[in-house]
Protein backbone atom coordinates (compact mmCIF):
# COMPACT_ATOMS: atom_id res chain seq x y z
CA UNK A 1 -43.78 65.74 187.27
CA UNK A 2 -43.44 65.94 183.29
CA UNK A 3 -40.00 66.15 183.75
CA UNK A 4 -39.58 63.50 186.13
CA UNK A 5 -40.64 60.79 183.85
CA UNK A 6 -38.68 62.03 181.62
CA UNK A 7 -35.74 62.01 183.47
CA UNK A 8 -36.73 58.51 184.55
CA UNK A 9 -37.41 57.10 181.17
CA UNK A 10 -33.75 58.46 179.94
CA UNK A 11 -31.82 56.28 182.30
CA UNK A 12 -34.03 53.54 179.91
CA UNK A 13 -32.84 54.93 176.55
CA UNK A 14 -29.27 54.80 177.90
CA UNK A 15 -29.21 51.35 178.46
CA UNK A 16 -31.14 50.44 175.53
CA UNK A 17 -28.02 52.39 173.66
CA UNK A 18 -25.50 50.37 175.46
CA UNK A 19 -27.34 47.31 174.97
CA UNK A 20 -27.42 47.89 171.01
CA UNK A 21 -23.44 48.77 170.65
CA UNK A 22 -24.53 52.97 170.08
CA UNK A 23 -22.75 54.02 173.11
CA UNK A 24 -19.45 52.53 174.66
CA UNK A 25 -19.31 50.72 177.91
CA UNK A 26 -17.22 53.11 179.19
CA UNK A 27 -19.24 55.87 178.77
CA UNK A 28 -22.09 54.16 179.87
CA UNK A 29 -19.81 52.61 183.31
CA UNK A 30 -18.43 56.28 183.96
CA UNK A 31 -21.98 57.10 185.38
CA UNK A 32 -21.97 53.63 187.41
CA UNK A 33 -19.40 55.04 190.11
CA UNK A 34 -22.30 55.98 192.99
CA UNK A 35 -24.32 53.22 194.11
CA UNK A 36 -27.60 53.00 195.07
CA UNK A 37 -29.05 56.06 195.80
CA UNK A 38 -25.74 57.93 195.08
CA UNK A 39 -25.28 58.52 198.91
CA UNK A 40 -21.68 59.34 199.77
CA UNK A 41 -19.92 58.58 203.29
CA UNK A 42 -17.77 60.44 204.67
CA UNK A 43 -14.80 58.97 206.48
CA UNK A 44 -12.63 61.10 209.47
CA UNK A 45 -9.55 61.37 206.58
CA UNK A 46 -12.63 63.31 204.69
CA UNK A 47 -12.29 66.61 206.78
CA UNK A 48 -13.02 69.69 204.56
CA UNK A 49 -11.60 72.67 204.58
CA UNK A 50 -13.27 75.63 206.62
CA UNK A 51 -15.97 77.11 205.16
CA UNK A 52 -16.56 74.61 202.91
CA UNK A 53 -20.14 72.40 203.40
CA UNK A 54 -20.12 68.51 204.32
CA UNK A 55 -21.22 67.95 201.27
CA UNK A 56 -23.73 69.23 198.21
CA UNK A 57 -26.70 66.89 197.71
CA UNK A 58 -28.50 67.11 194.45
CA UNK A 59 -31.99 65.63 194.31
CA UNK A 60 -33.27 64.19 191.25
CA UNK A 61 -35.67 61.28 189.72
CA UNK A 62 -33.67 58.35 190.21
CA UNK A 63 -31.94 55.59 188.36
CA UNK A 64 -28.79 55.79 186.53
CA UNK A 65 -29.37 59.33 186.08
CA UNK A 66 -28.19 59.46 189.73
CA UNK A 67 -24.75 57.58 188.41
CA UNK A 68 -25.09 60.07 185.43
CA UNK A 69 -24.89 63.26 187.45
CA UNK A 70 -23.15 62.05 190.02
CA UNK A 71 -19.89 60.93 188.01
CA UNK A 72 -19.51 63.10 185.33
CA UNK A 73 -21.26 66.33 187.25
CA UNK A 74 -20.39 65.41 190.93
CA UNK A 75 -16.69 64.68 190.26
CA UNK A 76 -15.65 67.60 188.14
CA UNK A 77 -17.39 69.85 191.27
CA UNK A 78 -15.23 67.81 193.72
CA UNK A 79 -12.26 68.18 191.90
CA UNK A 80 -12.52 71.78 191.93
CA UNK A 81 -13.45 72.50 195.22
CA UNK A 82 -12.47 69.62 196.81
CA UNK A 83 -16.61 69.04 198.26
CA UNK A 84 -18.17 65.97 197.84
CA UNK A 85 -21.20 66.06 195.94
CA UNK A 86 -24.27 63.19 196.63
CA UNK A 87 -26.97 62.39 194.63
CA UNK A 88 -30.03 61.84 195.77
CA UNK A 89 -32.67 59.82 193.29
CA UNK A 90 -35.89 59.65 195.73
CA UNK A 91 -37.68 62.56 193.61
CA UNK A 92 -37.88 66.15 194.81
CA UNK A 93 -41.27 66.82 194.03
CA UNK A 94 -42.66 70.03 194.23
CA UNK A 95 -44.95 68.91 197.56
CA UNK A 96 -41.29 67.43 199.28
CA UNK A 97 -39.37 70.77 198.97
CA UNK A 98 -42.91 72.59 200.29
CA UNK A 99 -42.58 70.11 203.20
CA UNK A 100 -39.11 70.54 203.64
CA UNK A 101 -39.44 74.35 203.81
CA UNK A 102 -42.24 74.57 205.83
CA UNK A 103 -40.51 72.41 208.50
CA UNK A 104 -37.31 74.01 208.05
CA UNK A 105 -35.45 70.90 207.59
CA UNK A 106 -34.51 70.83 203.91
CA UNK A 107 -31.95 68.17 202.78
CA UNK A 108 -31.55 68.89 199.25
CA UNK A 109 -29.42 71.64 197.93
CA UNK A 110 -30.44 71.69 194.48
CA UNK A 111 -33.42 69.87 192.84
CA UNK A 112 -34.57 69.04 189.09
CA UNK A 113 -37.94 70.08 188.43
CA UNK A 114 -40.38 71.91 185.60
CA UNK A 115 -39.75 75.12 184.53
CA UNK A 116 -43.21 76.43 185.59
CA UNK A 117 -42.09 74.42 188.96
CA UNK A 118 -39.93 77.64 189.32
CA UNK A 119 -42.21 79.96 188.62
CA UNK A 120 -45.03 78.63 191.44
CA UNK A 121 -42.55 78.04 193.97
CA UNK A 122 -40.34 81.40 193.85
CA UNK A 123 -43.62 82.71 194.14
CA UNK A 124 -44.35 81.68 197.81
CA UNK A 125 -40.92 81.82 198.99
CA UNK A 126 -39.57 78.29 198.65
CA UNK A 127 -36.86 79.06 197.03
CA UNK A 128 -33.12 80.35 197.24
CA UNK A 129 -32.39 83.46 194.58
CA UNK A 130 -29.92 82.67 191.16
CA UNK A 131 -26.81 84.67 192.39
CA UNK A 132 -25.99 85.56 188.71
CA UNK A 133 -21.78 86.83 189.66
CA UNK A 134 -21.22 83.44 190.38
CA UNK A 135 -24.00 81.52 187.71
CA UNK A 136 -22.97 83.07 184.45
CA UNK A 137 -26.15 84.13 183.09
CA UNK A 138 -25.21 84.29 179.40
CA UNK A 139 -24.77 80.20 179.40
CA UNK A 140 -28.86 80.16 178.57
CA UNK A 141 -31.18 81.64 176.21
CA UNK A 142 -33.87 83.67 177.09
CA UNK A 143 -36.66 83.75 179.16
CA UNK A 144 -34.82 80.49 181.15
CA UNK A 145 -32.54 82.64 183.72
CA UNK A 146 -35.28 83.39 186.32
CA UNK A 147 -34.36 85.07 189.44
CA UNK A 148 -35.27 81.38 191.54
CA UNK A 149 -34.07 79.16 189.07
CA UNK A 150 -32.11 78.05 185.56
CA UNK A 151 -32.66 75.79 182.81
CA UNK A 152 -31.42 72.33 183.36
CA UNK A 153 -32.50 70.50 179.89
CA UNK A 154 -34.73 70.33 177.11
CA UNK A 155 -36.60 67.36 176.18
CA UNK A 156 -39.58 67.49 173.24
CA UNK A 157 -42.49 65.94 172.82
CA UNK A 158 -42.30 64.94 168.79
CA UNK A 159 -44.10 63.56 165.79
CA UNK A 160 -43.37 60.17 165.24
CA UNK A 161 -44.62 57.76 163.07
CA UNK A 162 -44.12 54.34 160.73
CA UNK A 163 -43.24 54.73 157.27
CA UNK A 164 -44.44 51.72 156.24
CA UNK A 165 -48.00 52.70 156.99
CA UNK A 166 -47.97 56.56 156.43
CA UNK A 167 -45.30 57.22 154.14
CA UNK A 168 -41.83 58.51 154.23
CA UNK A 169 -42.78 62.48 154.73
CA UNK A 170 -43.35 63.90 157.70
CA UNK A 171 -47.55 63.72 158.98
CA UNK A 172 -48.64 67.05 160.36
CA UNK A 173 -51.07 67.23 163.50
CA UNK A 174 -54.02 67.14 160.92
CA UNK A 175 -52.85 63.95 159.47
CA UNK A 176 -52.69 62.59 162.83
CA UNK A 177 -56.52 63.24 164.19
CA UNK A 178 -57.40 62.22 160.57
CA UNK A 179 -58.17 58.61 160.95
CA UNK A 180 -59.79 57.73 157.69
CA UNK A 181 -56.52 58.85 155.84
CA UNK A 182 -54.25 57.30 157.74
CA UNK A 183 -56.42 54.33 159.64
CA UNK A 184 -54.62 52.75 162.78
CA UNK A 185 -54.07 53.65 165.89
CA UNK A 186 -52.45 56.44 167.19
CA UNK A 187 -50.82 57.35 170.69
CA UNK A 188 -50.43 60.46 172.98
CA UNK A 189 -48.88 60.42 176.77
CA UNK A 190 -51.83 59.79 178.69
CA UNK A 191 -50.57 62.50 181.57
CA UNK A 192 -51.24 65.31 178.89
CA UNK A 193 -48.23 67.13 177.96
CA UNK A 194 -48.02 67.87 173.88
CA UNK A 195 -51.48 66.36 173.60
CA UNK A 196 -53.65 69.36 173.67
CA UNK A 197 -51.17 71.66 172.13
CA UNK A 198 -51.15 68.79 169.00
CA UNK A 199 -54.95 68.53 168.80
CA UNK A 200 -55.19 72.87 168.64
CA UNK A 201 -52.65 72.48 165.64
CA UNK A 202 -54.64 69.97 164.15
CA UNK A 203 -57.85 72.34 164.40
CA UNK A 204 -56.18 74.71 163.18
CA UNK A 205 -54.92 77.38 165.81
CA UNK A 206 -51.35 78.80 164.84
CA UNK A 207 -48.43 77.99 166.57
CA UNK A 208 -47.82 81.50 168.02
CA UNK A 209 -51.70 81.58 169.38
CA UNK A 210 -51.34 78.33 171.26
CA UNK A 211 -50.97 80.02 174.59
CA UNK A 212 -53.29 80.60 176.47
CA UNK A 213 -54.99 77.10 175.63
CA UNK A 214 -58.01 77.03 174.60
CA UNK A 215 -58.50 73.09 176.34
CA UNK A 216 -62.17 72.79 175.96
CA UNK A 217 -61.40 72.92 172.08
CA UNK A 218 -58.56 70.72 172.43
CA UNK A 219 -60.17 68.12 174.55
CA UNK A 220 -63.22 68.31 172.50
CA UNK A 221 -61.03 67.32 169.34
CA UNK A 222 -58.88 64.62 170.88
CA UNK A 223 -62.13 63.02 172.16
CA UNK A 224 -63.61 62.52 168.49
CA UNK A 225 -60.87 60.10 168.04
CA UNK A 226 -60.23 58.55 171.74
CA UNK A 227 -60.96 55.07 170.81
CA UNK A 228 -58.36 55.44 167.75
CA UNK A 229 -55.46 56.61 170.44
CA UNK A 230 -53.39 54.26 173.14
CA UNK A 231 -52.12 56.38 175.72
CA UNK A 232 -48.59 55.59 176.64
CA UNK A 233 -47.92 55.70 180.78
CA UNK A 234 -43.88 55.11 180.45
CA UNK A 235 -41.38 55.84 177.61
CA UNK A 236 -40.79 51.88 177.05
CA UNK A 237 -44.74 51.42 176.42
CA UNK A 238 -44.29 54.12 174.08
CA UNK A 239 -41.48 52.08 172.45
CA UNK A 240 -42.89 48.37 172.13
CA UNK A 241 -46.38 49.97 170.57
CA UNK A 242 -44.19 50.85 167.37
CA UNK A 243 -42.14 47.74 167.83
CA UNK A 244 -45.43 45.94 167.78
CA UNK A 245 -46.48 47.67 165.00
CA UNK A 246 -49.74 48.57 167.51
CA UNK A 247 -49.90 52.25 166.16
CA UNK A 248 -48.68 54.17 163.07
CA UNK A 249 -48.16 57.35 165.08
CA UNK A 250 -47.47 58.87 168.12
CA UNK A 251 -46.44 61.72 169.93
CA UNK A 252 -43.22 60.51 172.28
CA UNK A 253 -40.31 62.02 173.86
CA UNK A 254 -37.57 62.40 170.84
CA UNK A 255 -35.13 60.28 172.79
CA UNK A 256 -37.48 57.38 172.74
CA UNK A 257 -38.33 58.60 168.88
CA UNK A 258 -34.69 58.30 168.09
CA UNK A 259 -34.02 54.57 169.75
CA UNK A 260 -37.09 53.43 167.81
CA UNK A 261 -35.80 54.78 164.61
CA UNK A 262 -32.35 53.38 165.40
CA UNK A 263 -34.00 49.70 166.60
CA UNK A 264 -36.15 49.65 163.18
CA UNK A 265 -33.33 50.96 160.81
CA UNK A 266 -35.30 54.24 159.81
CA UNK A 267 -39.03 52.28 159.34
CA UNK A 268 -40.16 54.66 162.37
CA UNK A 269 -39.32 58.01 161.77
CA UNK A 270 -39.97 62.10 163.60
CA UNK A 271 -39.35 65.31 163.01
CA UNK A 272 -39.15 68.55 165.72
CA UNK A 273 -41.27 69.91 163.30
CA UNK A 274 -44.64 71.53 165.62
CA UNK A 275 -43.19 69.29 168.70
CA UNK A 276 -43.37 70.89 171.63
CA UNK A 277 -40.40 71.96 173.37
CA UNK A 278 -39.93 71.72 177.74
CA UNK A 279 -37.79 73.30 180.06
CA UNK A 280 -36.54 71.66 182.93
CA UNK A 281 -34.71 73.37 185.86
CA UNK A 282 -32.65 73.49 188.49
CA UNK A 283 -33.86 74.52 191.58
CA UNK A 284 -32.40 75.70 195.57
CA UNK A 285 -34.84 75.11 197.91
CA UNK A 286 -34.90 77.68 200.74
CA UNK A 287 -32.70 76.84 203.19
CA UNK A 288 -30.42 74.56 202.08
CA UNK A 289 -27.99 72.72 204.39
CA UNK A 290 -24.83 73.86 202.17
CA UNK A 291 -25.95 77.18 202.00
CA UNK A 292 -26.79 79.62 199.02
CA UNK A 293 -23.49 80.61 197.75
CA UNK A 294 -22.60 76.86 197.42
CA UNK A 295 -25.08 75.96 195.68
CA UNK A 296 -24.88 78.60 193.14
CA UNK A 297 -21.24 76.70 192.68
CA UNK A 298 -23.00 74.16 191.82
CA UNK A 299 -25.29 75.74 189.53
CA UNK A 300 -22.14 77.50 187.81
CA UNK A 301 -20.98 73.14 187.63
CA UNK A 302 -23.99 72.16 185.92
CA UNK A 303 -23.80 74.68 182.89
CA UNK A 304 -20.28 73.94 181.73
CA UNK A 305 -20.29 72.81 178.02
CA UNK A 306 -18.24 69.47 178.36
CA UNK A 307 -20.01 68.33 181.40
CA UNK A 308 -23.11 68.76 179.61
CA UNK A 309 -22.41 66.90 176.09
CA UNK A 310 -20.82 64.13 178.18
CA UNK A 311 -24.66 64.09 180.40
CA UNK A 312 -26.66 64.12 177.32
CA UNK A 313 -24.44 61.26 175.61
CA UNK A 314 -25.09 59.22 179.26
CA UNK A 315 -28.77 59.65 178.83
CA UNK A 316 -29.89 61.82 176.34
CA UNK A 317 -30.64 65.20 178.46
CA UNK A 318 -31.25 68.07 175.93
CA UNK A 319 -28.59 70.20 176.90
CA UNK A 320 -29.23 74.34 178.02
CA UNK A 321 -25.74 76.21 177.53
CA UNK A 322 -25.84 77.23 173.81
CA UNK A 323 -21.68 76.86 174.06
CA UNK A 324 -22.22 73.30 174.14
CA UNK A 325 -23.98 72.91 170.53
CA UNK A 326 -20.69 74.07 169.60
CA UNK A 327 -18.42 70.88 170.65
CA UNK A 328 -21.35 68.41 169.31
CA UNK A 329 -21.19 66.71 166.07
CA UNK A 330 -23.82 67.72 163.15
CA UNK A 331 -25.38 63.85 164.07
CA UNK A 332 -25.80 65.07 168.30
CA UNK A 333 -27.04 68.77 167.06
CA UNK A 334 -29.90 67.19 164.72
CA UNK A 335 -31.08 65.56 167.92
CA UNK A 336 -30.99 68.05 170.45
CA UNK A 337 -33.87 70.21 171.32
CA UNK A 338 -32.36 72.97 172.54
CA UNK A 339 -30.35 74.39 169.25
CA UNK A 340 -31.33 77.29 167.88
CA UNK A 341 -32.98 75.43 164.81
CA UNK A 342 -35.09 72.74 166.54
CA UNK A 343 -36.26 74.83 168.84
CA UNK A 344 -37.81 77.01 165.42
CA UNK A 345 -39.15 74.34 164.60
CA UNK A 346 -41.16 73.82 167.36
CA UNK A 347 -43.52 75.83 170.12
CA UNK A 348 -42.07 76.12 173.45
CA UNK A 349 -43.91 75.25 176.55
CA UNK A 350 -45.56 77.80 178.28
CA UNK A 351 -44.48 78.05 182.16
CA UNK A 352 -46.15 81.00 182.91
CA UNK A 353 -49.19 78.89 181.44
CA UNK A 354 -48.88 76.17 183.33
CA UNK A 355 -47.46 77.62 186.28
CA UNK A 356 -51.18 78.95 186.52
CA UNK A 357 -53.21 76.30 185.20
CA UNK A 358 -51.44 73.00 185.26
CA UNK A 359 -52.91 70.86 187.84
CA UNK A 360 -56.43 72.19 186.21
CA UNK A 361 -55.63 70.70 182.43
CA UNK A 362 -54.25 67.71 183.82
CA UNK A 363 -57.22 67.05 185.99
CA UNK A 364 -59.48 68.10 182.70
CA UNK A 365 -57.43 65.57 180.62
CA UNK A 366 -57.30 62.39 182.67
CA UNK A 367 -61.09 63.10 183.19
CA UNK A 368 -62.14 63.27 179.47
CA UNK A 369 -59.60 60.01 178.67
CA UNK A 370 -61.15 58.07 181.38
CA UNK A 371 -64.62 58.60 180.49
C-alpha cells in the first residue's frame, strides 16, 4: 500500500514538472501512448509467433504511470520480442493477487508492490520464483534479489522544511518534535511510514538500532506533540501545506520535497539525511497467464539502465540498477534515493520488519492519531 500512493502521487509530480517548463512535452507525451487503463487490442494481423504469450500484462497503481511504463518499458519489450505488453492501473494489491491465486485465475503477470509484500507472499506460495539466468542478478544491491521477487524503485520519506521559519541548515528529528524551538506546525503521513522511525531518532535511538521498533516509545513521543502535527493523506496535501505556509516541517516523499523546493525557489528545503529509505518490487503472481519464463523477460526489461533513467525522468521513480546512476547527471544523482551515498545517509526500511508486523503498527498508529 505505501508504495501504491507513492506510485500514485508520482504521476502528480510529473505533471506538476511539465506544467512548470522542468520537463519537456515530449518526454512527458512519450508516456501518453496507452489510453485509459493501458489495455491493448489485439487485431487478427497481431498473430504472434509460437511460443510466444498473447500478451504480458503488468499491474500497477494507475494514472500516467500506466502511460509511463507502458511506453517507455512496454515498447522496448515489444520491440525485442515482438509481444505486446499491457498495462494494467486498477492496483494489484496484495488481497487481489491472494484472490487471484486462490481461484486460479490470475490476470496479471507481474505486479508492483512493497518489498516486505514479497517477503509475506513468497511465503505462502503466491508467487512465481526470480529465474536469476535470465534476470541478471548483479543489476541490484543487496538484500533486494529475493528468490520471489526484485527491487523495482526507491522512494524516501525525507526531512523537509521552510527556511524562512527554521533556518537554512538542515533540522534533525529532535528539532522537529521540539516545538518550543521551532513553534508551528509540523506534518507526518498520517498512514505511518517514516513517522515512528523519525520520532525513535528524535528520542534518541541510533539509526542502526531502529529495527525492531520499539512503537510504544515511538507512538508515545509523537503523541506529546499530536496537536502540533497535520497529517498529510496524499502527496499534493503534503505540497499546498508548505505552499500555504501551514507548517514549517514535514516529513514527505523527496519527489514532492523537490517540486516544493523547485515551486518556492529554494525557501522549502530537505535533505536524505536520517530519511528513511523503501523498496518497492516487482512481483509474478503464481500462475500467470504468460507463463514464468516470460515474465522473467520482463523482469530482465524492467532493470535495463536507459529504460530506467528515462521512467524516473517521467515520474520520478527512484531507480534500482546501480548501472543507471552511471548515465545520470550529478543534478538526477543528488535526487535519487537509491545511490550509494543517499542511501548512507539514510536507514533503510525494514521488510523483514514489516513483513511481520505491518498491519499491527499501522493499526497502532491510526489508533493513537485518531484519539
Amino acid at each position: 500500500m505505501t508504495a501504491q500512493r507513492f506510485a500514485q502521487d508520482s504521476v502528480e509530480v510529473a505533471l506538476a514538472n511539465l506544467k512548470a517548463g522542468r520537463i519537456s512535452r515530449r518526454t512527458f507525451l512519450a508516456a501518453s501512448a496507452l489510453a485509459g487503463a493501458g489495455a491493448v487490442a489485439l487485431s487478427s494481423g497481431d498473430l504472434l509467433a509460437a511460443g510466444k504469450p498473447k500478451q504480458i500484462v503488468h499491474a500497477n497503481w494507475g494514472g500516467d504511470a500506466v502511460r509511463c511504463t507502458g511506453d517507455i518499458y512496454g515498447k522496448a519489450f515489444t520491440a525485442k520480442t515482438g509481444v505486446p505488453v499491457v498495462v494494467d492501473g486498477s492496483g494489484p494489491l496484495e488481497g487481489s493477487i491472494k484472490a487471484m491465486v486462490e481461484a486460479k485465475n490470475v490476470t496479471w503477470d507481474c505486479c508492483d508492490a512493497d518489498f516486505f509484500s514479497v517477503l509475506r507472499m513468497g511465503r505462502v506460495n503466491e508467487l512465481e520464483a526470480v529465474d536469476y539466468s535470465i534476470v541478471d542478478r548483479a543489476g541490484y544491491i543487496a538484500p533486494y534479489t529475493h528468490d520471489y521477487g526484485v527491487l523495482g524503485y526507491w522512494y524516501s520519506y525525507v526531512m523537509t522544511w521552510d527556511t524562512e521559519k527554521v533556518g537554512k541548515a538542515a533540522p534533525t528529528w529532535a528539532d522537529f518534535f521540539d516545538v518550543e524551538k521551532y513553534p508551528g506546525k509540523r506534518t507526518m503521513y498520517k498512514y505511518m511510514n517514516g513517522a515512528i522511525e523519525a520520532a525513535l531518532l528524535a528520542d534518541g535511538v541510533a539509526p542502526d538500532k531502529l529495527y525492531p521498533l520499539d512503537v510504544d516509545r515511538g507512538l508515545a513521543k509523537i503523541e506529546k506533540i499530536k496537536d502540533h502535527i497535520v497529517f498529510w493523506d496524499s502527496g499534493a496535501s503534503s505540497q499546498q501545506m508548505f505552499l500555504d505556509g501551514e507548517v514549517v516541517m514535514g516529513s514527505l516523499w523527496q519527489t514532492r520535497s523537490q517540486l516544493i523546493k523547485q515551486d518556492t525557489k529554494g525557501r522549502v528545503d530537505w535533505t536524505f539525511d536520517q530519511g528513511n529509505a523503501c523498496p518497492a518490487a516487482w512481483v509474478i503472481p503464481k500462475g500467470n497467464p504468460a507463463g514464468r519464463e516470460w515474465a522473467n523477460r520482463w523482469l530482465a526489461n524492467l532493470q535495463t539502465p536507459e529504460l530506467q533513467l528515462e521512467v524516473m525522468r517521467c515520474y520520478g521513480q527512484g531507480p534500482a540498477n546501480p548501472a543507471t546512476y552511471d548515465i545520470m547527471s550529478a543534478d538526477e544523482r543528488a535526487i535519487t534515493p537509491g545511490t550509494a551515498e543517499n542511501l548512507k545517509k539514510q536507514i533503510p526500511l525494514d521488510s523483514e520488519y514489516f513483513a511481520k508486523h505491518y498491519d499491527d503498527v499501522l493499526n497502532a498508529f491510526l489508533d493513537m492519531i485518531s484519539a
